[in-house]
Protein backbone atom coordinates (compact mmCIF):
# COMPACT_ATOMS: atom_id res chain seq x y z
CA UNK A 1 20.60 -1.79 -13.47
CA UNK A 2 19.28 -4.83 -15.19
CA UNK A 3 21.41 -6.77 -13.28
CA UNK A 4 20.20 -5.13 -10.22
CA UNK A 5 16.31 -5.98 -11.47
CA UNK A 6 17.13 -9.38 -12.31
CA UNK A 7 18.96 -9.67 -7.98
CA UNK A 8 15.69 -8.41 -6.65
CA UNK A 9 13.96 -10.48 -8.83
CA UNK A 10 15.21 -13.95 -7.89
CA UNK A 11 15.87 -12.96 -4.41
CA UNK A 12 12.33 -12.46 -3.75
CA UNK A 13 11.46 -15.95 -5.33
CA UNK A 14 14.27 -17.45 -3.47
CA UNK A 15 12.51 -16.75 0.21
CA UNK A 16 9.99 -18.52 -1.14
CA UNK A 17 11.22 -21.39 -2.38
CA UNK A 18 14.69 -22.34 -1.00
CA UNK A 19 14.34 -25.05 1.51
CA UNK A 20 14.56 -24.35 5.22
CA UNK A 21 18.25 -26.44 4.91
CA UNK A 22 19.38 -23.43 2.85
CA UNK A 23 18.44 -20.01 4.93
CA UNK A 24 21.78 -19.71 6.44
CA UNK A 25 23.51 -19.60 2.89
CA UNK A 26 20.29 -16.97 1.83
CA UNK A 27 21.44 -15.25 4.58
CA UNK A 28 25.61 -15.10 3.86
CA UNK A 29 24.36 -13.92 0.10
CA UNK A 30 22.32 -10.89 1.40
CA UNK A 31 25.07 -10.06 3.70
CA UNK A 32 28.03 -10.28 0.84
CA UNK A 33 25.70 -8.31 -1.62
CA UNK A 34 24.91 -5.64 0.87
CA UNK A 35 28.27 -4.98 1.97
CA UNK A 36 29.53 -5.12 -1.87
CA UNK A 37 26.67 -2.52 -2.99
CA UNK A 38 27.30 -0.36 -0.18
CA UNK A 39 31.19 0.05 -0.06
CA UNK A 40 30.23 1.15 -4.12
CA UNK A 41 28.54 3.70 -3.23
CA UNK A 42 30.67 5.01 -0.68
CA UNK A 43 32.61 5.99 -3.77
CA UNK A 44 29.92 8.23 -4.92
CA UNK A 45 30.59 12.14 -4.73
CA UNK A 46 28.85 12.79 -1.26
CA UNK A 47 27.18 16.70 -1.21
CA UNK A 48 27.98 17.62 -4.53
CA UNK A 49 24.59 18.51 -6.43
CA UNK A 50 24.40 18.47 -10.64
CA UNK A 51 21.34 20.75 -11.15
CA UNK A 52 21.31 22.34 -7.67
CA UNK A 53 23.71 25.42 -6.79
CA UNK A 54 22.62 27.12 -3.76
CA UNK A 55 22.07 25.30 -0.58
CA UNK A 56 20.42 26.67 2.59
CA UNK A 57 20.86 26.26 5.95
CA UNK A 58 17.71 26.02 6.31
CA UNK A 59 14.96 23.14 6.37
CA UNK A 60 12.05 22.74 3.02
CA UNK A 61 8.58 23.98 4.22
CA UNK A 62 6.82 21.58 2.61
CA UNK A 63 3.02 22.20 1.73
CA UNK A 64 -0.38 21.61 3.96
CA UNK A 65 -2.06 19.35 1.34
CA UNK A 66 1.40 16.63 1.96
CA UNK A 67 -0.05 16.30 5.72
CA UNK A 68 -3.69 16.62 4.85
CA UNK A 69 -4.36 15.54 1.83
CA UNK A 70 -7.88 16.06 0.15
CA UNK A 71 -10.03 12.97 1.60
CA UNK A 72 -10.27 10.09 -0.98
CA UNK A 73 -13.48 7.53 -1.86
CA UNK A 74 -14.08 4.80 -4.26
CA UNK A 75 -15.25 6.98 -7.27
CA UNK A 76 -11.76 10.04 -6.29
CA UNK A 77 -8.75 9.19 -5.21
CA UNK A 78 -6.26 11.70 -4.33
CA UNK A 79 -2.14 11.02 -3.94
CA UNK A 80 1.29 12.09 -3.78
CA UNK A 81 4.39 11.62 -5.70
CA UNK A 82 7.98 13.28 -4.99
CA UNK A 83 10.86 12.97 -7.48
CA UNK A 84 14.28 12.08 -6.19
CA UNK A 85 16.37 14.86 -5.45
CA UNK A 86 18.71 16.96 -7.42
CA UNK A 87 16.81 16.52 -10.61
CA UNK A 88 15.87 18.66 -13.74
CA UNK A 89 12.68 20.45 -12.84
CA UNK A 90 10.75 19.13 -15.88
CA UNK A 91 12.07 15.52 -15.69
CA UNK A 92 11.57 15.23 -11.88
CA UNK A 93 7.61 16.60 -12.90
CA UNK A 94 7.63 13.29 -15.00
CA UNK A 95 8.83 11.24 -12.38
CA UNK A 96 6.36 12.83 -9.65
CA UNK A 97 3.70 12.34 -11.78
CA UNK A 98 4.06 8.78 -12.40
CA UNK A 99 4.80 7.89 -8.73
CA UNK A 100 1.55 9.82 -7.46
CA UNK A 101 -0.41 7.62 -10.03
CA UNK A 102 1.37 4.58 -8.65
CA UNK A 103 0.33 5.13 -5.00
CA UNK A 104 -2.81 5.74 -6.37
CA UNK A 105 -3.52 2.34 -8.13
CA UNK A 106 -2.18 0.91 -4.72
CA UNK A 107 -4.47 2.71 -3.37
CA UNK A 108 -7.95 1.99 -5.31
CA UNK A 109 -6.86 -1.80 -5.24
CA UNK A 110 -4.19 -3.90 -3.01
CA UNK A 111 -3.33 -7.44 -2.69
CA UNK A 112 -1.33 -7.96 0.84
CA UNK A 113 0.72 -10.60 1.35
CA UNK A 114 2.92 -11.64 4.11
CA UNK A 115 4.77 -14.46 5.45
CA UNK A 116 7.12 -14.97 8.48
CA UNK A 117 9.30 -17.57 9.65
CA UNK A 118 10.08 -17.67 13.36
CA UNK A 119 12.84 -20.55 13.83
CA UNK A 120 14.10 -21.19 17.42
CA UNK A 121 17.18 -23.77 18.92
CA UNK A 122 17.91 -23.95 22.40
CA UNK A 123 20.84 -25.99 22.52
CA UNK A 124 22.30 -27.44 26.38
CA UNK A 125 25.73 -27.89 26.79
CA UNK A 126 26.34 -28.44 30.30
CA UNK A 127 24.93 -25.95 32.39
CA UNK A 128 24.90 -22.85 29.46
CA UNK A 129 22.08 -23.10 27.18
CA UNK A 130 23.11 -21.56 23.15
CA UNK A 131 19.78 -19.73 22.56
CA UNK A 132 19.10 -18.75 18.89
CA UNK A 133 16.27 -17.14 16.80
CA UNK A 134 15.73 -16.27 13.85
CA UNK A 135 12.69 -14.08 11.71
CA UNK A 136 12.43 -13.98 8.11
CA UNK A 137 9.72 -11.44 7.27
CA UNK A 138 8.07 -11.17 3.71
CA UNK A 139 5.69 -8.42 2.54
CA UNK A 140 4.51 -7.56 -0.51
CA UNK A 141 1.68 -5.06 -1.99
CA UNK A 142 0.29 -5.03 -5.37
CA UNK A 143 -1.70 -3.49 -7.63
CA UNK A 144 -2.68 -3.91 -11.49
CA UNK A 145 -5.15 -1.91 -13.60
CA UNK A 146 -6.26 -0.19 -16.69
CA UNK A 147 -5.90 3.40 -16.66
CA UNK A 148 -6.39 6.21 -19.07
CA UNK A 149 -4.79 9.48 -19.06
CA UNK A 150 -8.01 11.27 -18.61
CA UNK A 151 -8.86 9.95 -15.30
CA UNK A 152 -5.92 11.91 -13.88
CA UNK A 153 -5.62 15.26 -13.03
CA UNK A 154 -3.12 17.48 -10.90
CA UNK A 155 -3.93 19.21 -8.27
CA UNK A 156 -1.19 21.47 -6.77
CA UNK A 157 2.63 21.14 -6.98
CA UNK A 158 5.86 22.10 -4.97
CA UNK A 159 9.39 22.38 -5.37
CA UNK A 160 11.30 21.60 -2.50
CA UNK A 161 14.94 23.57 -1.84
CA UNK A 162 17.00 20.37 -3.13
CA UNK A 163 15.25 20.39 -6.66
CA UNK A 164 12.35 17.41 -5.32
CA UNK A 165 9.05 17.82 -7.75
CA UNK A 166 5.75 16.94 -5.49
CA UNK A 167 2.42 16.59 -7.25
CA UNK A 168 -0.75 15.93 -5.99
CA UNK A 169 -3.19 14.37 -7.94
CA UNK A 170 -6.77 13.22 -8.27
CA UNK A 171 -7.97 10.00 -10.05
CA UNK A 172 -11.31 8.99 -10.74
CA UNK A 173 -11.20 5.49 -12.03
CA UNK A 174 -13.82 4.15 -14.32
CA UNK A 175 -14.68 1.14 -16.67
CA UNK A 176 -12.38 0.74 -19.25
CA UNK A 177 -12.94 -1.03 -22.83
CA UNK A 178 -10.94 -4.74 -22.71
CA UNK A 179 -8.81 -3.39 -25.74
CA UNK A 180 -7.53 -0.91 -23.59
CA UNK A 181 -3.59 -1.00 -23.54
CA UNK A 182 -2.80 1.16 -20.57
CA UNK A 183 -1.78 -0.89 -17.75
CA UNK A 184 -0.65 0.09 -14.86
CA UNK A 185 1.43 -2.22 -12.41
CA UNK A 186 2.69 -1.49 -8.86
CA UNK A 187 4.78 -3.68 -6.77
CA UNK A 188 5.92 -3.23 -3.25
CA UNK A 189 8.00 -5.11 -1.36
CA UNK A 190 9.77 -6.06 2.74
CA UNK A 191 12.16 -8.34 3.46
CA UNK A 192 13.24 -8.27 7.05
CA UNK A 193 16.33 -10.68 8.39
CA UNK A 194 16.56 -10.61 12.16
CA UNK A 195 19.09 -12.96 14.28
CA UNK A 196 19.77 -13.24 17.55
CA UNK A 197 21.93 -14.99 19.89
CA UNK A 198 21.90 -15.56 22.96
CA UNK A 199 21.75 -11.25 24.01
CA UNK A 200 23.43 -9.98 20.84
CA UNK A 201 20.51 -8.96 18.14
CA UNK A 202 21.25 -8.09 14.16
CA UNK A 203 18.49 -7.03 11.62
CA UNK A 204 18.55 -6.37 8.11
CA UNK A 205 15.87 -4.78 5.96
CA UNK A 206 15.08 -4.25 2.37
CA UNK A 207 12.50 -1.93 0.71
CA UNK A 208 11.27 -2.07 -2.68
CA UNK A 209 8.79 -0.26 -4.88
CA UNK A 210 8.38 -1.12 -8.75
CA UNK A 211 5.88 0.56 -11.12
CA UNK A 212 5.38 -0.02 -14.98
CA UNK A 213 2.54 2.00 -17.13
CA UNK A 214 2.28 -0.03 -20.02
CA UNK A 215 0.98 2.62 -22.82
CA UNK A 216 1.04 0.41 -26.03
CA UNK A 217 2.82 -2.96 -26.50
CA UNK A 218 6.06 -1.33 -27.51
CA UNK A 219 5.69 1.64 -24.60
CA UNK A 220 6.21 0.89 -20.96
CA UNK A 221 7.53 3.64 -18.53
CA UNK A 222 8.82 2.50 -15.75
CA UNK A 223 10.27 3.57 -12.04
CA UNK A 224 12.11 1.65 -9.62
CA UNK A 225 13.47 2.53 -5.94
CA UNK A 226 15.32 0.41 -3.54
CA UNK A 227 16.50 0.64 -0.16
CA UNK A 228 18.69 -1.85 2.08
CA UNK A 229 19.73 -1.18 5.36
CA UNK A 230 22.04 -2.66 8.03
CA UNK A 231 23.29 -1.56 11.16
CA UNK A 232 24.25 1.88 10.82
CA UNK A 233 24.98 1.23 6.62
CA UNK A 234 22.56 1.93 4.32
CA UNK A 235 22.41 1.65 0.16
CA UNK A 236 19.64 2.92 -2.19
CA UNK A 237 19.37 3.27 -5.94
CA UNK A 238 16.81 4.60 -8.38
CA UNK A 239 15.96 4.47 -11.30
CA UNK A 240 13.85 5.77 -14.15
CA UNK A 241 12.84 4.90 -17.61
CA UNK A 242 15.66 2.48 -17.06
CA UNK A 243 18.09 5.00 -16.73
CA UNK A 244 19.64 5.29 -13.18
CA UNK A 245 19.20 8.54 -11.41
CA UNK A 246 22.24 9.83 -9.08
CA UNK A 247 21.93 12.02 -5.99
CA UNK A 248 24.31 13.05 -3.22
CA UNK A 249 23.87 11.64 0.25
CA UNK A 250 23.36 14.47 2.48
CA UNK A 251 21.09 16.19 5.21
CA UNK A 252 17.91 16.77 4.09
CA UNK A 253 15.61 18.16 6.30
CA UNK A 254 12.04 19.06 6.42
CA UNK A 255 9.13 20.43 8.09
CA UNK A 256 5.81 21.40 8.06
CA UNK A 257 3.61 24.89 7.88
CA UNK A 258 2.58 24.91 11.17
CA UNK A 259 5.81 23.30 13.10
CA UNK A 260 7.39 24.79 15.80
CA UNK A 261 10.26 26.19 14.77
CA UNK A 262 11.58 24.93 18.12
CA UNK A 263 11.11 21.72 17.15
CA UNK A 264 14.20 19.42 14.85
CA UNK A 265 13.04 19.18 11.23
CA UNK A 266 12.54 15.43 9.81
CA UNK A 267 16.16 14.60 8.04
CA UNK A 268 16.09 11.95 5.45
CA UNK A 269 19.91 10.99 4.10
CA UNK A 270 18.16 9.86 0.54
CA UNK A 271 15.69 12.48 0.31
CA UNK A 272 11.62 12.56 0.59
CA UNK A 273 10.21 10.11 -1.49
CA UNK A 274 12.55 7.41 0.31
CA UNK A 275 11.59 8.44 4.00
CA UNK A 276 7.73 8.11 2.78
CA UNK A 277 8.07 5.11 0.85
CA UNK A 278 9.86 3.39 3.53
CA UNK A 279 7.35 4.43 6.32
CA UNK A 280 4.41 3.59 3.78
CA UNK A 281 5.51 -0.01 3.71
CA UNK A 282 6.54 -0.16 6.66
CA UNK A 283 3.61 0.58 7.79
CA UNK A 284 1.79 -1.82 6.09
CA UNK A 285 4.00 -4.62 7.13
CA UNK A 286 3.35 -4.04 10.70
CA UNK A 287 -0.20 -3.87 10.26
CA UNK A 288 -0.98 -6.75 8.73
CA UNK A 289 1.58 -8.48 11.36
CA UNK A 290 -0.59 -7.53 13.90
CA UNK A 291 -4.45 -8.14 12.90
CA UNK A 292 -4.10 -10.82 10.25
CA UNK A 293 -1.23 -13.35 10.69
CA UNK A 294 -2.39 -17.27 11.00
CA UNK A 295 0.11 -19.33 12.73
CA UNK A 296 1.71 -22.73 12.27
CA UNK A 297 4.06 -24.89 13.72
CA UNK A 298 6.28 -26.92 11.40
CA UNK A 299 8.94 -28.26 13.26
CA UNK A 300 11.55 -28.41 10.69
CA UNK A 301 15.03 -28.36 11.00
CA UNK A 302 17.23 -25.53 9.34
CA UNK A 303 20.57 -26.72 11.15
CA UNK A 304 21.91 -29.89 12.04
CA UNK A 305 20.81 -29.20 15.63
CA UNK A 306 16.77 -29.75 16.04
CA UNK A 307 14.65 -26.67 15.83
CA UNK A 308 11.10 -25.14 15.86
CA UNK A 309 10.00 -23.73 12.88
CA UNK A 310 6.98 -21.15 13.49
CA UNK A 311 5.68 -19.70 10.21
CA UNK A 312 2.73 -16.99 10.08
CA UNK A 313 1.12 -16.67 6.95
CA UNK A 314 -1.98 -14.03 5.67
CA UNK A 315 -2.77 -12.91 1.77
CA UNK A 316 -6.06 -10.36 1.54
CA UNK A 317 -7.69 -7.98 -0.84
CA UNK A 318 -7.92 -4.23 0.51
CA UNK A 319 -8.53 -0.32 -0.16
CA UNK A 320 -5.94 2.02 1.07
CA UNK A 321 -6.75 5.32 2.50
CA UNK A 322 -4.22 7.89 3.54
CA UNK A 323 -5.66 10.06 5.84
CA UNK A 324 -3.01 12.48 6.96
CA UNK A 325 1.07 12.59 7.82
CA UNK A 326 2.75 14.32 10.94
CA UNK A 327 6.25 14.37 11.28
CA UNK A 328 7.49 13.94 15.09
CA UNK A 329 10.46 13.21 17.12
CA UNK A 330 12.69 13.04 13.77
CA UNK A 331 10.42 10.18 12.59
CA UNK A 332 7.28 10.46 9.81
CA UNK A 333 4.02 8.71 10.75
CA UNK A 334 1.04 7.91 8.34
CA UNK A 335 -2.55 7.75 9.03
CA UNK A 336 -3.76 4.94 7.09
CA UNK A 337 -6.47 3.01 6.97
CA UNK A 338 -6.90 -0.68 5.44
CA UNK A 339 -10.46 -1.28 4.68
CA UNK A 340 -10.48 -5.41 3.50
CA UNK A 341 -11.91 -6.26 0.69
CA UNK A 342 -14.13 -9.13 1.20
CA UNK A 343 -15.16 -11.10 -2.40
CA UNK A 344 -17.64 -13.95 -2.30
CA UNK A 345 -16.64 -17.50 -2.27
């Protein structure tokens, strides 16, 4: 898993600072990773559960206060964590607990960043024109703060059927001593790759979500989740307190109180906490795509053939607020707003 920390790690500075020369061979390295990771974990077990026996047919009625949570403001911030599934019920409690408190620092204090690169080469040969395009999209979303124990407190709690701990909790953040050694760090991260030529289109996405709560110098407990996806192929691994946590790919499916039991459930093939984390960042990708992006044109070249390079930059303070979740048409949707944060100059 180190190894896997240490990939993320310089992949994410890569985008950053390869030259434009060297996106193609960025792009060949993301492809020959993904496909290596994910024909691994085709060798998983698929559907066999450790700590779960009995399966139902059945979707997880998961509670009210996931779609409506209790309304946050600066002083009380309220969140949710989920556990991956198929865990023990006290150490997926632990792991709940520490991902509610990391959406809440993201919460109480966010620095957005995004980039995107928008290349284009229209090529004539004769009378056919080669068309290409290409988008490499960066988000990221962090958080850092001091934090004591006694500004958290849970709420409520549910078990879903596959063995997922959810906790709600409340944190009211105040001033901390300097000395204070409890740190807590949150880091969230997109990468989008999307080609095209001429009609034929290919995207691949990454999602990633790191938390540490440093307690003393020697004391750090930490969570990490990834996600890649491609096509129809998709890889994710966990971990926590560095050690890697294993669950069977499989169909689980959810719904809420007052659903229609008419209507599909929401299915996630990696469980709850991936479907929301995804749809969180997502989320906040797209948003700040569309209301804060500043353009400019580069005109670099990235293949031998000339090319426009397009690239759309933004990087902003903010407060996020989670006002509510609704599941529809086998998809999750958030209600979230992103109040800026505006400090003097």
């Amino acid at each position: 898993m180190i190894k896997l920390y240490l990939y993320s790690i310089l992949f994410l500075i890569a985008i950053v600072i390869i030259p434009s020369n060297s996106k193609s061979q960025e792009k060949n390295n993301f492809e020959k990773t993904f496909l290596k990771e994910t024909s691994e974990s085709q060798n998983r077990s698929s559907n066999k559960f450790k700590n779960l026996t009995k399966l139902s047919f059945y979707p997880d009625t998961l509670p009210t206060w996931f779609f409506t949570p209790p309304q946050s403001a600066m002083n009380c911030i309220y969140a949710v964590g989920i556990s991956d599934p198929d865990m023990e019920s006290a150490q997926a409690k632990e792991m709940a607990i520490h991902r509610a408190k990391a959406m809440a620092g993201i919460y109480l204090n966010a620095k957005l960043q995004y980039f995107r690169d928008v290349y284009t080469s229209d090529k004539q040969s004769g009378r056919y024109s080669d068309f290409r395009q290409r988008y490499d999209t960066y988000f990221k979303v962090s958080s850092a703060s001091k934090i004591d124990d006694a500004s958290f407190a849970v709420l409520d709690s549910h078990m879903t059927r596959y063995n997922e701990s959810m906790i709600l909790i409340k944190y009211e953040p105040k001033e901390l001593k300097t000395e204070s050694n409890n740190i807590l760090s949150v880091v969230g991260s997109v990468l989008y790759i999307e080609a095209q030529v001429a009609d034929a289109f290919e995207v691949q996405a990454e999602y990633e979500l790191l938390s540490a709560l440093r307690q003393s110098e020697n004391v750090t407990q930490s969570a990490h989740y990834l996600y890649r996806e491609k096509g129809n192929k998709f890889l994710s691994n966990s971990e926590y307190l560095n050690n890697k946590i294993e669950f069977p790919v499989y169909i689980y499916k959810y719904t809420a109180p007052t659903e229609d039991k008419n209507i599909p459930p929401l299915i996630s093939y990696n469980g709850l906490w991936s479907k929301f984390t995804r749809e969180l960042l997502r989320n906040l990708t797209l948003s700040t795509q569309q209301t804060k992006t500043r353009i400019k044109n580069l005109g670099e070249k990235y293949n031998p053939s000339t090319s426009n390079l397009t690239r759309e930059t933004v990087s902003y303070l903010a407060q996020l607020k989670l006002n509510g979740i609704v599941f529809e048409r086998d998809t999750m949707k958030l209600d979230l707003n992103i109040n800026e944060i505006f400090t003097p100059k």
